[in-house]
PDB file of N, CA and C in Angstrom:
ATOM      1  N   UNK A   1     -20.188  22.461  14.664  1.00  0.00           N
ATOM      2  CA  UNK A   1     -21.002  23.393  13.899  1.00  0.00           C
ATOM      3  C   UNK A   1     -21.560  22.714  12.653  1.00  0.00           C
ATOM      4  N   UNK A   2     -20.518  22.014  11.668  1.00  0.00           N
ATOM      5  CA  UNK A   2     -21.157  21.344  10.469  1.00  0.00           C
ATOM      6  C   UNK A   2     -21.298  20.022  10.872  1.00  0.00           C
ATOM      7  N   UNK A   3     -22.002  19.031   9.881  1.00  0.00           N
ATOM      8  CA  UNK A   3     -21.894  18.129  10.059  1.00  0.00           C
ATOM      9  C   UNK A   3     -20.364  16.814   9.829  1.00  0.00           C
ATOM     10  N   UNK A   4     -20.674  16.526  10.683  1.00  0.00           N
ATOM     11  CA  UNK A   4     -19.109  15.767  10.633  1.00  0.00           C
ATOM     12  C   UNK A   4     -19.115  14.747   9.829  1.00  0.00           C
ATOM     13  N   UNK A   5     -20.026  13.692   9.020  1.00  0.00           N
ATOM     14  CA  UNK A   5     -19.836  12.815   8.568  1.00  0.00           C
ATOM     15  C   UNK A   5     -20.291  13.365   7.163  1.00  0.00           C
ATOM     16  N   UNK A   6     -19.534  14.592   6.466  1.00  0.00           N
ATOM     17  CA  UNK A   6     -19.447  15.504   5.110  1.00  0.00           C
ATOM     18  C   UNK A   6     -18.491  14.584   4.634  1.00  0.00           C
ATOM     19  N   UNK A   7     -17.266  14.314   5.509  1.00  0.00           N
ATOM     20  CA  UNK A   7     -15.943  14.563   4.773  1.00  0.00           C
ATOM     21  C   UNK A   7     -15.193  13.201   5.723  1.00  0.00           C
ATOM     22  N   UNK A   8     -14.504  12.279   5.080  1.00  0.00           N
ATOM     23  CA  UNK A   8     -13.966  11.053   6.018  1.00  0.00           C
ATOM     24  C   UNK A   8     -12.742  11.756   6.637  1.00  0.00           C
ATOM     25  N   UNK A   9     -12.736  13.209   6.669  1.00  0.00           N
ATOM     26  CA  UNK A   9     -11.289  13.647   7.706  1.00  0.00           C
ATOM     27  C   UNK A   9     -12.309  13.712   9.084  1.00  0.00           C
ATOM     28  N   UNK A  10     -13.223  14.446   8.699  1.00  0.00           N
ATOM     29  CA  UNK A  10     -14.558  15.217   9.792  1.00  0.00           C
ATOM     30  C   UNK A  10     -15.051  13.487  10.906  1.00  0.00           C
ATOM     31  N   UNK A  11     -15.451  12.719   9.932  1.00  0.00           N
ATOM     32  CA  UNK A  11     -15.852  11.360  10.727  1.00  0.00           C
ATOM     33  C   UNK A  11     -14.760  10.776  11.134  1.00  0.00           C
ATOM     34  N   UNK A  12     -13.578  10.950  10.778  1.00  0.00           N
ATOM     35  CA  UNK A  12     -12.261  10.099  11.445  1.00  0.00           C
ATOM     36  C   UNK A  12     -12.063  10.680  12.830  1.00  0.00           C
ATOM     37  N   UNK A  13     -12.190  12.457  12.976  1.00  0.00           N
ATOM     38  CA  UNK A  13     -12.140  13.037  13.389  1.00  0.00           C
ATOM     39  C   UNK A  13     -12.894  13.331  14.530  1.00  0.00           C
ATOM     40  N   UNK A  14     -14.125  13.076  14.518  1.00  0.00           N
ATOM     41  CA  UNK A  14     -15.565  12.632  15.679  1.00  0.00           C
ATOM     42  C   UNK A  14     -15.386  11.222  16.497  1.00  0.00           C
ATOM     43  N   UNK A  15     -15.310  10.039  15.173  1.00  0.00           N
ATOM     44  CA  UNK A  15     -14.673   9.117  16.407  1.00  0.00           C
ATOM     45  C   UNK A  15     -13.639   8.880  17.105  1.00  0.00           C
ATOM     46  N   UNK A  16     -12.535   9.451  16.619  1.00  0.00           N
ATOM     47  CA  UNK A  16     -11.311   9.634  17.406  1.00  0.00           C
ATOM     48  C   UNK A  16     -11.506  10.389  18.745  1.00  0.00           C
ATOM     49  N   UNK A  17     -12.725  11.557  18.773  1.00  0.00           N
ATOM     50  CA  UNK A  17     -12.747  11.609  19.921  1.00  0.00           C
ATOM     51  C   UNK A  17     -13.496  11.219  21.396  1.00  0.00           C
ATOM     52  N   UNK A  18     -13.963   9.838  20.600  1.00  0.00           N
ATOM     53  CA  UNK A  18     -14.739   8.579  21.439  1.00  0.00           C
ATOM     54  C   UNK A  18     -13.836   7.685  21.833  1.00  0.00           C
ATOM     55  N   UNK A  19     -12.506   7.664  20.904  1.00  0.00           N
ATOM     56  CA  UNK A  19     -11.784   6.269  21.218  1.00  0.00           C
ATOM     57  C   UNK A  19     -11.702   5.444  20.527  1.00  0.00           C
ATOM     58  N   UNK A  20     -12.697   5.674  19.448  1.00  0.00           N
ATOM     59  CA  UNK A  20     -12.801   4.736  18.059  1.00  0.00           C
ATOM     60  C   UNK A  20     -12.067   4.724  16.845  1.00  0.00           C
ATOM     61  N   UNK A  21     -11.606   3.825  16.759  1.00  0.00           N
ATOM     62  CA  UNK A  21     -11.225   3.826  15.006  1.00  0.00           C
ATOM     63  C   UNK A  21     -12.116   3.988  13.876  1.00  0.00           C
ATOM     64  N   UNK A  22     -11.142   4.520  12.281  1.00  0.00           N
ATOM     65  CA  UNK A  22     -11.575   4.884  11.327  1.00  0.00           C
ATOM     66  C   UNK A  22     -11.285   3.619  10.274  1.00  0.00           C
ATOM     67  N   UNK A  23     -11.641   2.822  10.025  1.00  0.00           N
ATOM     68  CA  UNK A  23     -11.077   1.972   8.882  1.00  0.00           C
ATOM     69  C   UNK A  23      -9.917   1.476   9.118  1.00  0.00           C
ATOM     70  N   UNK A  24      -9.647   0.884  10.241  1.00  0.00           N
ATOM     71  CA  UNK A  24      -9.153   0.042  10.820  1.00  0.00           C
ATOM     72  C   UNK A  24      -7.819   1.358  11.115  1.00  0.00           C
ATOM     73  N   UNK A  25      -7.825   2.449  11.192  1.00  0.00           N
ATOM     74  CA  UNK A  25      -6.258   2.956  11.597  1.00  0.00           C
ATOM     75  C   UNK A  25      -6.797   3.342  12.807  1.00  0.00           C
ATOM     76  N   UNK A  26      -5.446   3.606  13.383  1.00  0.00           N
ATOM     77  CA  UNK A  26      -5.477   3.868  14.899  1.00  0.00           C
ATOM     78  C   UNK A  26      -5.887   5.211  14.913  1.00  0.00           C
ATOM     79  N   UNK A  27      -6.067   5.412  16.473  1.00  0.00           N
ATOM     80  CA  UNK A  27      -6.088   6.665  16.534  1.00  0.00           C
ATOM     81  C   UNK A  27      -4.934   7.401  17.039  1.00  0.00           C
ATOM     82  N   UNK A  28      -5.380   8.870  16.980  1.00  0.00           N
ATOM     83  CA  UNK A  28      -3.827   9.883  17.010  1.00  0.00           C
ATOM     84  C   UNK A  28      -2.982   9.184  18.418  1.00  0.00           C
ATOM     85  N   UNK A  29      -3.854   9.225  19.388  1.00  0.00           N
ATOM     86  CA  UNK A  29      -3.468   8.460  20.374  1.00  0.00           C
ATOM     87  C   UNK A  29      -2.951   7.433  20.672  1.00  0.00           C
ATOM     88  N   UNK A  30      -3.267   6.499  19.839  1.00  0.00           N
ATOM     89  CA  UNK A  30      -2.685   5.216  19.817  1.00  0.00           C
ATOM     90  C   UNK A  30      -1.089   5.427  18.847  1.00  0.00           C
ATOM     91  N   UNK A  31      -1.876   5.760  17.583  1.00  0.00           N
ATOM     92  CA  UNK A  31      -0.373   6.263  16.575  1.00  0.00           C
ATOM     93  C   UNK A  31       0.885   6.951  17.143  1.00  0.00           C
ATOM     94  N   UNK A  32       0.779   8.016  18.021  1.00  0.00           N
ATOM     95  CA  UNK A  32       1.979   8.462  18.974  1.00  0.00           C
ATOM     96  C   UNK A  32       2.257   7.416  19.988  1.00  0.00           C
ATOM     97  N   UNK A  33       1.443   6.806  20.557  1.00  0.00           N
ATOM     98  CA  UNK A  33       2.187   5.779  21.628  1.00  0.00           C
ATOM     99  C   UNK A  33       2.983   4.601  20.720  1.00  0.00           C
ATOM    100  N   UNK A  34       2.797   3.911  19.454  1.00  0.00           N
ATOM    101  CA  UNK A  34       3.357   3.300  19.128  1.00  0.00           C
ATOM    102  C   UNK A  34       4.818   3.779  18.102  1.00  0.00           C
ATOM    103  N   UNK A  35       4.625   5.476  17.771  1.00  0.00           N
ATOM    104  CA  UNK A  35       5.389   5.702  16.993  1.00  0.00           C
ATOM    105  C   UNK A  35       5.853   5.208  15.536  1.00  0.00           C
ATOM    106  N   UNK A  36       6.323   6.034  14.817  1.00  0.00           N
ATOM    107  CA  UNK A  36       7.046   5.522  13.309  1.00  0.00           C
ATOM    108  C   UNK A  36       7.262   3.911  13.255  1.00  0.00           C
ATOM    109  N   UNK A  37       7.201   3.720  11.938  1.00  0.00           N
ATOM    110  CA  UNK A  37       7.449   2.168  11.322  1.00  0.00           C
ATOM    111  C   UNK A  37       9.071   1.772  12.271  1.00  0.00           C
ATOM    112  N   UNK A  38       9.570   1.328  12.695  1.00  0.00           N
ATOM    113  CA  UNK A  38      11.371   0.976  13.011  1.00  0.00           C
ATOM    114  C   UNK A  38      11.580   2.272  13.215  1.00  0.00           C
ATOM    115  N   UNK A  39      10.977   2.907  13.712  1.00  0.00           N
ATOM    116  CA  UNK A  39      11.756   4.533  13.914  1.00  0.00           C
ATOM    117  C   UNK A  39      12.374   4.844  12.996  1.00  0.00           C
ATOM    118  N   UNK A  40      12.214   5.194  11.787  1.00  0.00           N
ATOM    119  CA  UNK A  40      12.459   6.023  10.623  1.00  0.00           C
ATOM    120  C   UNK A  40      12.653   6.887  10.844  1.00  0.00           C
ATOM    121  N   UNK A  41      13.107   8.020  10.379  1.00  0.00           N
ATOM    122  CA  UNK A  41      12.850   9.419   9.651  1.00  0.00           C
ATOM    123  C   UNK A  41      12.229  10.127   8.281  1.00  0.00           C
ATOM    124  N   UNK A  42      11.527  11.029   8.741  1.00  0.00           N
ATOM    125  CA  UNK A  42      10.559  11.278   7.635  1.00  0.00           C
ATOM    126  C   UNK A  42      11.060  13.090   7.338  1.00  0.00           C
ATOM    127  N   UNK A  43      10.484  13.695   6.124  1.00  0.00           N
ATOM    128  CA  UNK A  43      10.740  14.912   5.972  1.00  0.00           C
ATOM    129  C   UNK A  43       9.357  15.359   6.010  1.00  0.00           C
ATOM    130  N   UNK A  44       9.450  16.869   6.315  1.00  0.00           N
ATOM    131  CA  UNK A  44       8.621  17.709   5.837  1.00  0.00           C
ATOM    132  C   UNK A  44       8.739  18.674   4.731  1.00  0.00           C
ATOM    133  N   UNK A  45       7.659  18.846   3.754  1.00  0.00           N
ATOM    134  CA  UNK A  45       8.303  19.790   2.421  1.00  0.00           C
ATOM    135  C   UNK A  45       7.479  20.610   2.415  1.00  0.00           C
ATOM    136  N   UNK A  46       7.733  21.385   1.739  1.00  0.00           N
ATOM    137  CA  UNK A  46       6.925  22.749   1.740  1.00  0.00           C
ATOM    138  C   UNK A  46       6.384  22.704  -0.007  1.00  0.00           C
ATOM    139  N   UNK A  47       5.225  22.109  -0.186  1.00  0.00           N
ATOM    140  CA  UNK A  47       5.361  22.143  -1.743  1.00  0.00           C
ATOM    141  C   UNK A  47       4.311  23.187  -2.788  1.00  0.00           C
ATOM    142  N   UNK A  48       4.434  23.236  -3.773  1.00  0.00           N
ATOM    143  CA  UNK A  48       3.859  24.372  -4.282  1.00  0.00           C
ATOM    144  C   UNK A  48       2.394  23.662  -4.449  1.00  0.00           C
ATOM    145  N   UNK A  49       1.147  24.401  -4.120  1.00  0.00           N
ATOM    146  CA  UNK A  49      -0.152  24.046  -4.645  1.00  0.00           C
ATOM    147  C   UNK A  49      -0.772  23.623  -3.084  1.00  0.00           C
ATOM    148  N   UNK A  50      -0.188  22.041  -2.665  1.00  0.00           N
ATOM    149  CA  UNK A  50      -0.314  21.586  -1.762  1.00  0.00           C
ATOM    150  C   UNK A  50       0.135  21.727  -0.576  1.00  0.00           C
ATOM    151  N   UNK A  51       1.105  22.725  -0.647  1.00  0.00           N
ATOM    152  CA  UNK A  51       1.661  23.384   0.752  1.00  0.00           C
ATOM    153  C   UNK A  51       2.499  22.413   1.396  1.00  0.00           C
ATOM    154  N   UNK A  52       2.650  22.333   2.860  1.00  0.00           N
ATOM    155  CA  UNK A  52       2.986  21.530   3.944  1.00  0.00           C
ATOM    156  C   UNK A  52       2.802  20.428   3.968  1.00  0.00           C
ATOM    157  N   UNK A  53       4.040  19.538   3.692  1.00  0.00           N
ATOM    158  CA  UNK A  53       3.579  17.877   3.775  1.00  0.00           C
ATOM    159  C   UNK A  53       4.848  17.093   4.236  1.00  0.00           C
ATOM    160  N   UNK A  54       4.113  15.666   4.889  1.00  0.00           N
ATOM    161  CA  UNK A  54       5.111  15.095   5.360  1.00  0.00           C
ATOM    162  C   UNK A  54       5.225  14.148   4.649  1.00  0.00           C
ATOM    163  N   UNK A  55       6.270  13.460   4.462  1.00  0.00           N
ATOM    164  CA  UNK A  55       6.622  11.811   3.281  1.00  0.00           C
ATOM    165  C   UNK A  55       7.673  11.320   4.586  1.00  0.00           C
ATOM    166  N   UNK A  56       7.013  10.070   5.096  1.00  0.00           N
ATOM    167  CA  UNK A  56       8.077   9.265   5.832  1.00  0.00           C
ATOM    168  C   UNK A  56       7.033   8.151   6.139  1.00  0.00           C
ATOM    169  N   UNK A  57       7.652   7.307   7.117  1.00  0.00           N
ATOM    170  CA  UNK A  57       6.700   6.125   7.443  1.00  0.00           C
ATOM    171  C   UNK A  57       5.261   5.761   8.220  1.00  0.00           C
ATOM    172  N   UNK A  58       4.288   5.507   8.311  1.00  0.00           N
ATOM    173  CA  UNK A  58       3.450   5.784   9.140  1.00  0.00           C
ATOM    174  C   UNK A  58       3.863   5.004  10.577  1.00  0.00           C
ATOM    175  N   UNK A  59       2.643   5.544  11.045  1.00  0.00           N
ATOM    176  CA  UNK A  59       2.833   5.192  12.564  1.00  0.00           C
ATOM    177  C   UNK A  59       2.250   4.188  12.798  1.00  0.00           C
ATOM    178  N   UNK A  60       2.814   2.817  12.857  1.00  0.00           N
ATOM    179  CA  UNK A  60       2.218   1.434  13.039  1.00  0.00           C
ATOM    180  C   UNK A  60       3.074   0.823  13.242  1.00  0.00           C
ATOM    181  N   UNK A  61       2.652  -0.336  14.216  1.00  0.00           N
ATOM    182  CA  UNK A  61       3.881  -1.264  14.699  1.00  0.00           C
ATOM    183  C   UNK A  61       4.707  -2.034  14.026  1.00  0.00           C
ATOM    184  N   UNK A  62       3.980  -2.356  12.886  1.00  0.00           N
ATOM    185  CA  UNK A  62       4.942  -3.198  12.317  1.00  0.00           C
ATOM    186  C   UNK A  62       4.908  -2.882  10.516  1.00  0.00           C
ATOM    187  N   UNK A  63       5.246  -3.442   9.895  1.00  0.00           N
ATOM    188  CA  UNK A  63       5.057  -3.071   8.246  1.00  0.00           C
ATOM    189  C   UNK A  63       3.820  -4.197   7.815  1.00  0.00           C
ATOM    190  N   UNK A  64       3.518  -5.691   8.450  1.00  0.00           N
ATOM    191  CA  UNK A  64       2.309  -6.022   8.226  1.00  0.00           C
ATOM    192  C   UNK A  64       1.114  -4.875   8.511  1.00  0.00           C
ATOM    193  N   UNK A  65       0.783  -4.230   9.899  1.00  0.00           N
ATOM    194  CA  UNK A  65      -0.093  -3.696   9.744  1.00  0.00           C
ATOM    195  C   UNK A  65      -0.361  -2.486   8.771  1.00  0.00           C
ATOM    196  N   UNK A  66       0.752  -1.965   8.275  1.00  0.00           N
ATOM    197  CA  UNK A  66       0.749  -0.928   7.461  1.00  0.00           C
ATOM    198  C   UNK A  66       0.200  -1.548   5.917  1.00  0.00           C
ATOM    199  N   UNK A  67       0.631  -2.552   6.069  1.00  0.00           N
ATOM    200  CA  UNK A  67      -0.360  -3.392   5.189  1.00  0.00           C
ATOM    201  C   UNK A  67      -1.974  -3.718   4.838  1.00  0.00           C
ATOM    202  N   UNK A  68      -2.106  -3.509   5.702  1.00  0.00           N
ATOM    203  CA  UNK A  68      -3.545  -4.183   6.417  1.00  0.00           C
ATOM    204  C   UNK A  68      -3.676  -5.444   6.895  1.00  0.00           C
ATOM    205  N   UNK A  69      -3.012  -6.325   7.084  1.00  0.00           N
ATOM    206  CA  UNK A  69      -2.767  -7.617   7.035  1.00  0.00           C
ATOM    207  C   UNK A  69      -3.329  -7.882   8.731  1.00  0.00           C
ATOM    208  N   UNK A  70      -2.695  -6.932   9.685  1.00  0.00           N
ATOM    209  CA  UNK A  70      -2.791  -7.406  10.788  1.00  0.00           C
ATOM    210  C   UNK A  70      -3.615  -6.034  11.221  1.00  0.00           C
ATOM    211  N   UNK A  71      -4.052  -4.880  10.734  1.00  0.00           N
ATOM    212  CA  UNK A  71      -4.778  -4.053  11.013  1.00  0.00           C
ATOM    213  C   UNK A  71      -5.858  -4.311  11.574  1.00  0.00           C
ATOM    214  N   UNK A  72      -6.619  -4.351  13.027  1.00  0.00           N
ATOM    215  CA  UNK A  72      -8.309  -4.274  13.631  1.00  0.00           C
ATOM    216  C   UNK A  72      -8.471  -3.487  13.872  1.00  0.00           C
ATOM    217  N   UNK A  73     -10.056  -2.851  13.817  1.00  0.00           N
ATOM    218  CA  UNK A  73     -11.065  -1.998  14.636  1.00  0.00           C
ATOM    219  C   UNK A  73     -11.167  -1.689  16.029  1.00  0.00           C
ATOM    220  N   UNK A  74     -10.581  -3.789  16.355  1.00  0.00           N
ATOM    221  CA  UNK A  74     -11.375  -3.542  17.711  1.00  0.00           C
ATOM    222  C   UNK A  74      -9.799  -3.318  18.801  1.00  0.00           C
ATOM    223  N   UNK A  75     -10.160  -1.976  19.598  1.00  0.00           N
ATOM    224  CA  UNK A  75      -8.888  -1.598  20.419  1.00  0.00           C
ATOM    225  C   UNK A  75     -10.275  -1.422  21.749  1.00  0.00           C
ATOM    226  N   UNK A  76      -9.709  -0.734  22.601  1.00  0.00           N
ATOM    227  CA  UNK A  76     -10.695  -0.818  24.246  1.00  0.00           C
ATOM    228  C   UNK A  76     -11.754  -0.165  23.969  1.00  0.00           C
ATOM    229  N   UNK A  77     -11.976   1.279  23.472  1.00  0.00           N
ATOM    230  CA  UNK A  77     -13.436   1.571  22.714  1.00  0.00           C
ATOM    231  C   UNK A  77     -13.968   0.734  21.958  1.00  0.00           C
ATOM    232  N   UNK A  78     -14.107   0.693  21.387  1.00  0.00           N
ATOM    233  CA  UNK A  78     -14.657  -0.595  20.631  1.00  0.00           C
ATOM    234  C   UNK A  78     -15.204  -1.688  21.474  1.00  0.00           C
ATOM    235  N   UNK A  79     -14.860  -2.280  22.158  1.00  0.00           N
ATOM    236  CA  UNK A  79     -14.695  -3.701  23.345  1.00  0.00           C
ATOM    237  C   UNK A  79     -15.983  -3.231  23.505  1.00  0.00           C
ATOM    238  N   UNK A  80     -15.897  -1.526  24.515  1.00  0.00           N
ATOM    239  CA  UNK A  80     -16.571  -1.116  25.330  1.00  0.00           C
ATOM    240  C   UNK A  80     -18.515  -1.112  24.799  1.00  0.00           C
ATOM    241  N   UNK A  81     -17.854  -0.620  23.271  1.00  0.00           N
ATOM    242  CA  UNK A  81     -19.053  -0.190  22.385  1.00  0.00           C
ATOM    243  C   UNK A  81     -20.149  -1.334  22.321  1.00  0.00           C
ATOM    244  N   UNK A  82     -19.601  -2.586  21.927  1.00  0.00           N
ATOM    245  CA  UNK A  82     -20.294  -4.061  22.133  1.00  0.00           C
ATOM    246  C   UNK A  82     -20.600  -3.926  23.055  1.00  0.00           C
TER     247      UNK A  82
END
C-alpha cells in the first residue's frame, strides 16, 4: 500500500522478500537457519515506553560476522541478481 523504501525496516522488508540482503545482514531466513551467536540465551522484557524487547545475541554464525568483519551481500539471490 505505502511506499516501502520510507523507512529502512519497510526496504529491509521488500528485499527480504526477493531473497536479498539489507546491509550486509541476513535474511529472516537465513538468520533462523543459522541461529543465535554459540547458542546463547536471550530475554525478553516488557519495558515501559518501548514495550516488548529482546536483549540477547544476534543471529550470526560467528562473532566476526556480528562484527562486520566477515559479513557479505552476496548469498544465492544476489548471485542470481548479477
Amino acid at each position: 500500500e505505502g511506499n516501502e523504501v520510507i523507512s529502512e525496516v519497510g526496504l529491509e522488508n521488500r528485499l527480504n522478500k526477493d531473497g536479498l540482503r539489507y546491509r550486509l545482514n541476513r535474511t529472516q531466513k537465513e538468520a533462523d537457519e543459522v541461529g543465535r551467536l554459540e547458542g546463547l540465551p536471550g530475554i525478553t522484557l516488557n519495558l515501559p515506553i518501548i514495550g516488548e524487547t529482546f536483549i540477547g545475541p544476534p543471529k550470526v554464525a560467528s562473532i566476526w560476522e556480528a562484527l562486520g568483519f566477515t559479513a557479505t551481500s552476496n548469498n544465492e539471490a544476489r548471485q542470481n541478481e548479477k
